[in-house]
C-alpha atoms as a PDB file:
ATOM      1  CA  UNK A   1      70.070 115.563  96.624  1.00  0.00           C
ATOM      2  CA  UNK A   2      71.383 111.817  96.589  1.00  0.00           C
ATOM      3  CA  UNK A   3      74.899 110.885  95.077  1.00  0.00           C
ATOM      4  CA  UNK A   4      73.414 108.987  92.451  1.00  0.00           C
ATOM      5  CA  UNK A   5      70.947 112.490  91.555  1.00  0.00           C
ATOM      6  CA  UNK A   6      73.860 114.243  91.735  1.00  0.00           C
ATOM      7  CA  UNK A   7      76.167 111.894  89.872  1.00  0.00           C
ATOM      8  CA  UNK A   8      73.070 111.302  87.199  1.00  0.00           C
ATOM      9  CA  UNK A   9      73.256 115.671  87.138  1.00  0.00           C
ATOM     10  CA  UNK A  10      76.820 115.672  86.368  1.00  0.00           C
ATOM     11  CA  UNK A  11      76.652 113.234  83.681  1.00  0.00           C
ATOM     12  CA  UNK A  12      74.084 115.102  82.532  1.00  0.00           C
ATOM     13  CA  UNK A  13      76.071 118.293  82.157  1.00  0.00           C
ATOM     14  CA  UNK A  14      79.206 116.603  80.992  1.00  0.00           C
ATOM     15  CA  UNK A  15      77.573 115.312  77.912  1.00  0.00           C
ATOM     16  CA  UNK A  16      75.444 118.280  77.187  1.00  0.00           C
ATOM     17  CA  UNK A  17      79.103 120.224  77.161  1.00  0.00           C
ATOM     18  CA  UNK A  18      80.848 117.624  75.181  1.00  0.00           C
ATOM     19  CA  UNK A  19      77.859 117.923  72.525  1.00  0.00           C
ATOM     20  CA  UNK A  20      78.405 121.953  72.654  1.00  0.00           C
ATOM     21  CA  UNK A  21      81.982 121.693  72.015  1.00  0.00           C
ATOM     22  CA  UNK A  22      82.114 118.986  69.254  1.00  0.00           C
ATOM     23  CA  UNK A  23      79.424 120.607  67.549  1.00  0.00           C
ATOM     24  CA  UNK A  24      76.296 118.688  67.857  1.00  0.00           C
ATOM     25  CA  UNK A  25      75.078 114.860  68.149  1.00  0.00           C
ATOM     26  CA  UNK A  26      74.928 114.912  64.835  1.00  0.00           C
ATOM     27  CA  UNK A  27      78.610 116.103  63.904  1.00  0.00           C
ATOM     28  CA  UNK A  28      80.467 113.269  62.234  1.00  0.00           C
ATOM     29  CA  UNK A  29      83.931 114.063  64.215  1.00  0.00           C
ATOM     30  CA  UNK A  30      82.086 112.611  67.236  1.00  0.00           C
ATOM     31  CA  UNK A  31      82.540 109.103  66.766  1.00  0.00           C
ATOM     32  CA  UNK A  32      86.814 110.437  66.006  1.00  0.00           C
ATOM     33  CA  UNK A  33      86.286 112.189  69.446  1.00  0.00           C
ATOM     34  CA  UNK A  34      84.847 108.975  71.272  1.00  0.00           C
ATOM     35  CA  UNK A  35      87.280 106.588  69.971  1.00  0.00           C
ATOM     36  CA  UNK A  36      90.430 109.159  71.022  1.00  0.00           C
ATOM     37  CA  UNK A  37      88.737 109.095  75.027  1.00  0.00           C
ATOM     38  CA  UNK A  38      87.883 105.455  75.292  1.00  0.00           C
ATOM     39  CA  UNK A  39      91.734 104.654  74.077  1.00  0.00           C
ATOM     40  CA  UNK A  40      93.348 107.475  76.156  1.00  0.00           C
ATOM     41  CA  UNK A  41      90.716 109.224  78.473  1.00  0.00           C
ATOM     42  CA  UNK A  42      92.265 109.045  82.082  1.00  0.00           C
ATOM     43  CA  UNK A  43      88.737 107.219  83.290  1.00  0.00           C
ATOM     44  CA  UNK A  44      89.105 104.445  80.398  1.00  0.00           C
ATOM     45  CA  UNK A  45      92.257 102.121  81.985  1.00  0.00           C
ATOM     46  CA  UNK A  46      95.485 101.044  80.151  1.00  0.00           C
ATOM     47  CA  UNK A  47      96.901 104.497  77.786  1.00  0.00           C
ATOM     48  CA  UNK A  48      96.640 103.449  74.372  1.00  0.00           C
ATOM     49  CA  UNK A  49      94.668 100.310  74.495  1.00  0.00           C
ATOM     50  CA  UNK A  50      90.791 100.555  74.503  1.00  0.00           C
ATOM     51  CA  UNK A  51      88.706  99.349  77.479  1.00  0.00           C
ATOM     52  CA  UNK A  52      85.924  97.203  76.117  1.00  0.00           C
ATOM     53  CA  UNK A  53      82.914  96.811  78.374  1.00  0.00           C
ATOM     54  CA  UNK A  54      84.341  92.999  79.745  1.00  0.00           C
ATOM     55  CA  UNK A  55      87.641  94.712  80.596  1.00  0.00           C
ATOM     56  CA  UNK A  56      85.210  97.119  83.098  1.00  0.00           C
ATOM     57  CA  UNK A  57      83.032  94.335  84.362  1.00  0.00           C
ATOM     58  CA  UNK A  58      86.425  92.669  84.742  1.00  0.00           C
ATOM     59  CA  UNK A  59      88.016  95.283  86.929  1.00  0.00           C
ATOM     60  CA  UNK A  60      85.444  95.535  89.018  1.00  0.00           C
ATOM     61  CA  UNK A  61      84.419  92.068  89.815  1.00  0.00           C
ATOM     62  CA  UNK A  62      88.062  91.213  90.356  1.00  0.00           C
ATOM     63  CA  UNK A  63      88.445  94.616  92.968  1.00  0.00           C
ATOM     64  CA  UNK A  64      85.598  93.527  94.277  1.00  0.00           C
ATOM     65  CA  UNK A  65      87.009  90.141  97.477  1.00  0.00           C
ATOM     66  CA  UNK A  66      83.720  88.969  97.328  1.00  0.00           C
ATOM     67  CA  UNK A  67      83.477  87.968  93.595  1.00  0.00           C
ATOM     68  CA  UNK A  68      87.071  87.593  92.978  1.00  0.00           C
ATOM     69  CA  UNK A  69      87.109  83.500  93.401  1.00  0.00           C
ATOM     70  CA  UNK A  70      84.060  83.363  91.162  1.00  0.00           C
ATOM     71  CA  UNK A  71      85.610  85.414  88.746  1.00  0.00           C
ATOM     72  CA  UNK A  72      89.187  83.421  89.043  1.00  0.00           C
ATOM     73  CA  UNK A  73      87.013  80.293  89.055  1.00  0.00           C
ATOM     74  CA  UNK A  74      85.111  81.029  85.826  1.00  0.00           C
ATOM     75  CA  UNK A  75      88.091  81.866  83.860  1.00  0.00           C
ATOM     76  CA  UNK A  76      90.127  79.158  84.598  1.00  0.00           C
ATOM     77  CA  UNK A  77      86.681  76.982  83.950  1.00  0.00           C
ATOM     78  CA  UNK A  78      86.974  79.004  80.104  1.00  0.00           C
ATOM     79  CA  UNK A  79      90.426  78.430  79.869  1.00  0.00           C
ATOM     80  CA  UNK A  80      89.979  74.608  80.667  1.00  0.00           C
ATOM     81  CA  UNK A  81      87.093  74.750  78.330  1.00  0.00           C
ATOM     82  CA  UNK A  82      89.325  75.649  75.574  1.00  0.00           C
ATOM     83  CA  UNK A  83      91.990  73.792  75.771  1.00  0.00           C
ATOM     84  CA  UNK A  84      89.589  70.809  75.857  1.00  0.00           C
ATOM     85  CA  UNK A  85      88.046  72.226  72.400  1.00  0.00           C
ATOM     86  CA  UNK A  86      91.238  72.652  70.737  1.00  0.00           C
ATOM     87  CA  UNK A  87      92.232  69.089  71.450  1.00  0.00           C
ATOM     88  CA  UNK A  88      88.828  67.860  70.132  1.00  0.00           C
ATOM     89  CA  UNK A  89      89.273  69.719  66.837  1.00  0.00           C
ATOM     90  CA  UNK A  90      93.263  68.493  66.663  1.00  0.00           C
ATOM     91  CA  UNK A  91      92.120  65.177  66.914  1.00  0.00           C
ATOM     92  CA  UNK A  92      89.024  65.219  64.151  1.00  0.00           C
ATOM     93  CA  UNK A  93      91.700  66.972  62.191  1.00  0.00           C
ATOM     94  CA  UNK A  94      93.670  63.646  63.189  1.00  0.00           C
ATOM     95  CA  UNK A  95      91.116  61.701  61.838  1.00  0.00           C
ATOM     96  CA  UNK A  96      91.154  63.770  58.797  1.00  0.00           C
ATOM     97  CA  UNK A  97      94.518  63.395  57.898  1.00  0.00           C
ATOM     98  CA  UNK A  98      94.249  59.434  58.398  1.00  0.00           C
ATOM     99  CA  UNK A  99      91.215  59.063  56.177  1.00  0.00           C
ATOM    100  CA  UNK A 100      92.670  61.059  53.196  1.00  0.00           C
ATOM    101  CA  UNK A 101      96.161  58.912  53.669  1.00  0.00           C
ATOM    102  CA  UNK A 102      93.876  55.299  53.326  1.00  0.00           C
ATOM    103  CA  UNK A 103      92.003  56.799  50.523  1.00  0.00           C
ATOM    104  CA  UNK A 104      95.304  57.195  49.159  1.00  0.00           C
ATOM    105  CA  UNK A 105      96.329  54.491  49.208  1.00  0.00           C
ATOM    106  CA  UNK A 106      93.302  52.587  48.180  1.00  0.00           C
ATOM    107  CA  UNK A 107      93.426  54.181  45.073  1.00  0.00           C
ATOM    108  CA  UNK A 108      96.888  53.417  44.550  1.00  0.00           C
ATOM    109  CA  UNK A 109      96.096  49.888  44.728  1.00  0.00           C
ATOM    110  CA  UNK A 110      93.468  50.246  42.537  1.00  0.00           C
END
């Protein structure tokens, strides 16, 4: 048997007996159960805090020497990205500000 077979096998098994013990797919304390392990299962990183799937694909592209430039490289790309955003919508809101302060005073001369 292959170590994904037997990995698959085990996976299996595990959820079969987490099914048996909460009482069925259908049991309503399963989504209770789910949330407790994803925020402090062991397998499911910081105590506490719960892993979302981009914290995983995070983890293991950064690990991982051969993707961890690209992955450095894209989020300082995002982070550039944003900043650049937030400046454009400070300055319409700029422009905003300046528009309703002329129509001001146009109607004051009015």
């Amino acid at each position: 048997m292959h170590d994904d077979e037997q990995e698959q096998l085990t996976m299996s098994k595990r959820i079969e007996a987490f099914y048996r013990q909460s009482g069925g797919p259908g049991n309503p304390t399963i989504r209770r159960l789910l949330e407790r392990h994803l925020l402090y299962g062991k397998d499911h990183g910081i105590p506490g805090k719960r892993e979302e799937f981009t914290d995983a694909f995070r983890e293991v592209f950064l690990q991982d020497h051969s993707t961890r430039s690209l992955v450095l490289g894209l989020f300082k790309l995002k982070a550039a990205f944003q900043d650049e955003w937030n400046a454009y919508l400070d300055a319409l809101r700029g422009q905003g500000a300046v528009r309703e302060e002329e129509a001001d005073m146009a109607g004051k001369r009015a």
